[in-house]
C-alpha atoms as a PDB file:
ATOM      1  CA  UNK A   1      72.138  48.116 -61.750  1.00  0.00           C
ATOM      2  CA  UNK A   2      71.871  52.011 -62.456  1.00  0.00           C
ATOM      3  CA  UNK A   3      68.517  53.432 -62.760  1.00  0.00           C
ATOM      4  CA  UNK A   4      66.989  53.736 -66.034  1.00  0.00           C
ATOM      5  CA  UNK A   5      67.080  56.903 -67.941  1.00  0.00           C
ATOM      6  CA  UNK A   6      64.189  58.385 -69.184  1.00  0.00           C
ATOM      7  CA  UNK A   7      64.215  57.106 -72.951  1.00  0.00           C
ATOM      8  CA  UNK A   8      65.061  53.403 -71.637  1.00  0.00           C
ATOM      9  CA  UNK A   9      61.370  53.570 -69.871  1.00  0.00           C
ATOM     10  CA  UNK A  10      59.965  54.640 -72.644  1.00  0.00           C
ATOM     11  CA  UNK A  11      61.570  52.350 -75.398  1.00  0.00           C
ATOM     12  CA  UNK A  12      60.448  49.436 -72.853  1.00  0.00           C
ATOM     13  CA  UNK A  13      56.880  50.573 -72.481  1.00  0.00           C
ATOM     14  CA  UNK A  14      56.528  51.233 -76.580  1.00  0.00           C
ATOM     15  CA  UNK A  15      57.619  47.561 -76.727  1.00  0.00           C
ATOM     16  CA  UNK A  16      54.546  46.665 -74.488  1.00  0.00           C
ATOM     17  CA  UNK A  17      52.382  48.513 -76.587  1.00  0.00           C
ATOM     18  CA  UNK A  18      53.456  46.985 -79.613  1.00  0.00           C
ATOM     19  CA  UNK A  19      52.616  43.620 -77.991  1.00  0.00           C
ATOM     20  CA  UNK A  20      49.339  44.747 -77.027  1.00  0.00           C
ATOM     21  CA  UNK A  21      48.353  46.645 -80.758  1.00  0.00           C
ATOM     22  CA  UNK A  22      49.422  42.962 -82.460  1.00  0.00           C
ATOM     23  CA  UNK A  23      46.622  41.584 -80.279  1.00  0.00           C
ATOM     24  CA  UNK A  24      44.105  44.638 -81.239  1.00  0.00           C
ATOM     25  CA  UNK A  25      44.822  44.090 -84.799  1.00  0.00           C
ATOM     26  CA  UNK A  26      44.118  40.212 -84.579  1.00  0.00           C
ATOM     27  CA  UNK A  27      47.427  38.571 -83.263  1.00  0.00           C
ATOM     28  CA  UNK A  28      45.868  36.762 -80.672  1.00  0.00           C
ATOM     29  CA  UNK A  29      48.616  34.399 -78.513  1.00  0.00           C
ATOM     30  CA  UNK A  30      47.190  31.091 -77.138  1.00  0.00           C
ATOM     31  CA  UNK A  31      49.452  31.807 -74.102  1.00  0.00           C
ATOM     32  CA  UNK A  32      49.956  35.726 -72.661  1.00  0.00           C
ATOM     33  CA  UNK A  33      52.707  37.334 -73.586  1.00  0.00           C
ATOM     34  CA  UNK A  34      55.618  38.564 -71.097  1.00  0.00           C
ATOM     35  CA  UNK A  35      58.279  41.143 -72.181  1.00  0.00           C
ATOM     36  CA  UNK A  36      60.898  41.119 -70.338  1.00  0.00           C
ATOM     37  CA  UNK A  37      64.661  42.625 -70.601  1.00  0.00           C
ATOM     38  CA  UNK A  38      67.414  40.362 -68.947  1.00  0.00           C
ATOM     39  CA  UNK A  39      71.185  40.595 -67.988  1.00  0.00           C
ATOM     40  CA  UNK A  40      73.086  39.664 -70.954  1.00  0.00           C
ATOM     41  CA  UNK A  41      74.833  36.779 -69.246  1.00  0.00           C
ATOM     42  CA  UNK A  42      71.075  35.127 -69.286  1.00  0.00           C
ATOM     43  CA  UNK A  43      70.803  36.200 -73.224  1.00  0.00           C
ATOM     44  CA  UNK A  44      72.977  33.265 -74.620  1.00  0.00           C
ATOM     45  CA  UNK A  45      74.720  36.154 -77.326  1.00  0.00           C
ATOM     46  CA  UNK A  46      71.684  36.843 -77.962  1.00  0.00           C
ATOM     47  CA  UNK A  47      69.579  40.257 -78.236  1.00  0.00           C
ATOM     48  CA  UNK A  48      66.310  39.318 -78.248  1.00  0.00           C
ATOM     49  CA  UNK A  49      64.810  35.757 -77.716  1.00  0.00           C
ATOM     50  CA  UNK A  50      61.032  33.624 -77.799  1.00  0.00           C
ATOM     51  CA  UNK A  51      60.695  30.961 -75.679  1.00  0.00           C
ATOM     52  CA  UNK A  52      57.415  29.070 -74.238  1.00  0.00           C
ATOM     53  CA  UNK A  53      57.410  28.893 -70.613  1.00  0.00           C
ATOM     54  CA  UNK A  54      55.971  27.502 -67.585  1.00  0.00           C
ATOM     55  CA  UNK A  55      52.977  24.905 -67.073  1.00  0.00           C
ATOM     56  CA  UNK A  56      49.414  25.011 -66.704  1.00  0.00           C
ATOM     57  CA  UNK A  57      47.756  27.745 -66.061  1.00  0.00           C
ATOM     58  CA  UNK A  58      51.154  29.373 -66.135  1.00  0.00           C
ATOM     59  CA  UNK A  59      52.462  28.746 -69.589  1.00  0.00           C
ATOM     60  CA  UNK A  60      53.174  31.943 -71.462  1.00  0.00           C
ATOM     61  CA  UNK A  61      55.334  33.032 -74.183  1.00  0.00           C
ATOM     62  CA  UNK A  62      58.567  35.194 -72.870  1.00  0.00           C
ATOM     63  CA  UNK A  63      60.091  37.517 -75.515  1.00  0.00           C
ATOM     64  CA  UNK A  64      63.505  38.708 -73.850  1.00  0.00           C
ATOM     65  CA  UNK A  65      65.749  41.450 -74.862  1.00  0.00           C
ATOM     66  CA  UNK A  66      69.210  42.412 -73.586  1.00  0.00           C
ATOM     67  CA  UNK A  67      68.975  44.746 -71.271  1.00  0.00           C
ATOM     68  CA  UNK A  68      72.178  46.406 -72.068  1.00  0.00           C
ATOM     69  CA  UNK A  69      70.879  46.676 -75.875  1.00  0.00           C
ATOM     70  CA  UNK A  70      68.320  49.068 -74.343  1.00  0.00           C
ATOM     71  CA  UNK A  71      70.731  51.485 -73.013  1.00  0.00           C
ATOM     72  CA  UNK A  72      72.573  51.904 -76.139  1.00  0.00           C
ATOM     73  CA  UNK A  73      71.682  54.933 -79.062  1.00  0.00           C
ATOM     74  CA  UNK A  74      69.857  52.887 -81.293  1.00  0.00           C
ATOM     75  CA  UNK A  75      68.752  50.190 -78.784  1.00  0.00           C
ATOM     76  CA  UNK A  76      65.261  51.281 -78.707  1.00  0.00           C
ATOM     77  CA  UNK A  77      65.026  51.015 -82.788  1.00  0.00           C
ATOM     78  CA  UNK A  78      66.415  47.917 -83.089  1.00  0.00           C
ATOM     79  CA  UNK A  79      64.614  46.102 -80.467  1.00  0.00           C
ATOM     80  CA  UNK A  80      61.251  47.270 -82.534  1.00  0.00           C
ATOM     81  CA  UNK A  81      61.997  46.310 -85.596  1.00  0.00           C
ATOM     82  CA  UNK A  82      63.300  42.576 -83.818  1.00  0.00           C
ATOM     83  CA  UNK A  83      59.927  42.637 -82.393  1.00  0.00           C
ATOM     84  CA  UNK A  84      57.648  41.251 -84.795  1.00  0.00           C
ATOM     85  CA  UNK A  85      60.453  38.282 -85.616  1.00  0.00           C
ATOM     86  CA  UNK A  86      59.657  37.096 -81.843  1.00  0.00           C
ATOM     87  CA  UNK A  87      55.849  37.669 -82.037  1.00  0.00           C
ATOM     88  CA  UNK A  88      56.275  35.434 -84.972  1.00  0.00           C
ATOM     89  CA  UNK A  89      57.832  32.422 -82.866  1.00  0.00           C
ATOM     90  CA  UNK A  90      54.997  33.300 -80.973  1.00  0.00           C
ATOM     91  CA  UNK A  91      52.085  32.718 -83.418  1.00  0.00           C
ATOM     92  CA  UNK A  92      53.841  29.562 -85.146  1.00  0.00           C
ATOM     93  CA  UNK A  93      54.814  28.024 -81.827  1.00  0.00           C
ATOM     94  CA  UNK A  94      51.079  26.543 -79.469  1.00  0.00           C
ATOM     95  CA  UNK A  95      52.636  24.428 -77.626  1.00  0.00           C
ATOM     96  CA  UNK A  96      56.287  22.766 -76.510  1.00  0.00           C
ATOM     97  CA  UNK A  97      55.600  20.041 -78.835  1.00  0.00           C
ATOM     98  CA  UNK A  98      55.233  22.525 -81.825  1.00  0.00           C
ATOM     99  CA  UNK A  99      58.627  24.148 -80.528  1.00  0.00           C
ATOM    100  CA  UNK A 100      60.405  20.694 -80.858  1.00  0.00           C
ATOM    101  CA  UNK A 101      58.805  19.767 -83.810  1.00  0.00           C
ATOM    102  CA  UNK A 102      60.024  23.060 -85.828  1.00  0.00           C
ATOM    103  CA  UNK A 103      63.178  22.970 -84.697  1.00  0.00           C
ATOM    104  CA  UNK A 104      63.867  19.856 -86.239  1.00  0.00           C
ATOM    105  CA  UNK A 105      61.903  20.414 -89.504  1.00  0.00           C
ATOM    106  CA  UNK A 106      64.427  21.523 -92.451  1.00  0.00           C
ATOM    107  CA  UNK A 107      64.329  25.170 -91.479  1.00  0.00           C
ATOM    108  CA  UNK A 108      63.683  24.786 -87.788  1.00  0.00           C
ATOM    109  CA  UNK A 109      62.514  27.580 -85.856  1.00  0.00           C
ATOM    110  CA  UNK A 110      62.066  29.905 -89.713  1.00  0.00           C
ATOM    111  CA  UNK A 111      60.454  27.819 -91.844  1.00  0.00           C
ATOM    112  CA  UNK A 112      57.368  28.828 -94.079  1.00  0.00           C
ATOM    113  CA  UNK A 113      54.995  29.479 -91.307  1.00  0.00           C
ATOM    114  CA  UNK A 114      56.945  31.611 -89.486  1.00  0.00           C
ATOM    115  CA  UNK A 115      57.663  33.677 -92.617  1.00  0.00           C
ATOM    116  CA  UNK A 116      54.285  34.378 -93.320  1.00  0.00           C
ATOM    117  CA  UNK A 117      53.372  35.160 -89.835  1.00  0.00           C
ATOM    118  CA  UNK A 118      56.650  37.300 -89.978  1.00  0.00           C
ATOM    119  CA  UNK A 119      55.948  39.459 -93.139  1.00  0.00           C
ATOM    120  CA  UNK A 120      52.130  39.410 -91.665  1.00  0.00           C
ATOM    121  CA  UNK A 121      53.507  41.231 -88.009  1.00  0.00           C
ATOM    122  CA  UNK A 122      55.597  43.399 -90.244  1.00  0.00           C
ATOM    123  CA  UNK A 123      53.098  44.776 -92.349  1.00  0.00           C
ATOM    124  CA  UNK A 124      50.783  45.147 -89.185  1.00  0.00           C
ATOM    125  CA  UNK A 125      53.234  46.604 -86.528  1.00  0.00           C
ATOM    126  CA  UNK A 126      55.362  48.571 -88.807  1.00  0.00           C
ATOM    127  CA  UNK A 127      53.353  49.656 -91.818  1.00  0.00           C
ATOM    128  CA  UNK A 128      49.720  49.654 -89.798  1.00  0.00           C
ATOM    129  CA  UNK A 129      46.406  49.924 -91.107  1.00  0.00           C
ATOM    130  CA  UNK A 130      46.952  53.976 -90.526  1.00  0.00           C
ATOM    131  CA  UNK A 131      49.883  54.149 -92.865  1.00  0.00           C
ATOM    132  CA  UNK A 132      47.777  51.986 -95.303  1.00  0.00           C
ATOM    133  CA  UNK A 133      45.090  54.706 -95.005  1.00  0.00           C
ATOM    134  CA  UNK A 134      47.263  57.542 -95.406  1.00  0.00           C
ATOM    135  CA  UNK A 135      48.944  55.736 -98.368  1.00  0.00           C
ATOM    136  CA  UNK A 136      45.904  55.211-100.022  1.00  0.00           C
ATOM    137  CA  UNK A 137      44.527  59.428 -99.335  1.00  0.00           C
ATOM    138  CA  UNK A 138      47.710  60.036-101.186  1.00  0.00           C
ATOM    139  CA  UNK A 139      46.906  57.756-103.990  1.00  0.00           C
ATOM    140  CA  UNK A 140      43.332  59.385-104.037  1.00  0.00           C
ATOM    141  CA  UNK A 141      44.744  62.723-104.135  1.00  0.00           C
ATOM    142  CA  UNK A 142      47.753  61.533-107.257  1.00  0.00           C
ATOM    143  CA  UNK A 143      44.670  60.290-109.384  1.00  0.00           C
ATOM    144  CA  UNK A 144      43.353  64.079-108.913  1.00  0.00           C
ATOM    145  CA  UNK A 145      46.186  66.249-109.822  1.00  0.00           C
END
């Protein structure tokens, strides 16, 4: 495998840290979370994937991206903006029976929970609590004028 260029480092680490600011602003996992970028032959057609793994002491929640996705012009975007849909098989899935048991409800692995815990990672990750604040200066300042 070539060596990765200098934007492919830093589209991986700004994944990390999106992982890490879900759990600052409340999205706490009951297993840690592992990101992880894999050949695409492991990927299934995939680009990005959830899945619980390990036992014990060593279960934790692997969100995978292709690693080839990375490498591409708008790789780094669209892996973001996948991100939260992941984190939110992470928050609706605690264990391997909850994993079996939504995939055979009527909407498997998207049903309602998942959803709301989606549209609630969105508005976190993507929108923030500092976007929210600037939105509402503006606001403040509109009412002025």
């Amino acid at each position: 495998m070539p060596a990765l260029t200098k934007e492919n480092k830093k589209g991986r680490k700004e994944l990390r840290e999106y992982v890490a600011r879900a759990e600052i602003l409340g999205h706490i996992p009951e297993f840690p979370i592992r990101v992880v970028f894999a050949d695409e032959s492991k990927m299934e057609g995939n680009f990005a994937s959830c899945e619980l793994k390990g036992k014990g002491a060593k279960r934790h929640f692997e969100i995978a991206f292709d690693d080839k996705l990375m490498t591409t012009p708008h790789g780094r975007d669209f892996a973001i903006c996948t991100l939260p849909h992941e984190l939110a098989h992470v928050h609706t899935w605690s264990s391997s029976k909850k994993v079996e048991q939504s995939r055979q409800k009527k909407y498997g692995d998207h049903g309602p929970d998942f959803g709301v815990m989606y549209a609630q990672l969105w508005t976190d990750l993507m929108e923030g609590p500092c976007i929210a604040a600037e939105r509402e200066k503006e606001d403040d300042c509109v009412g002025r004028i």
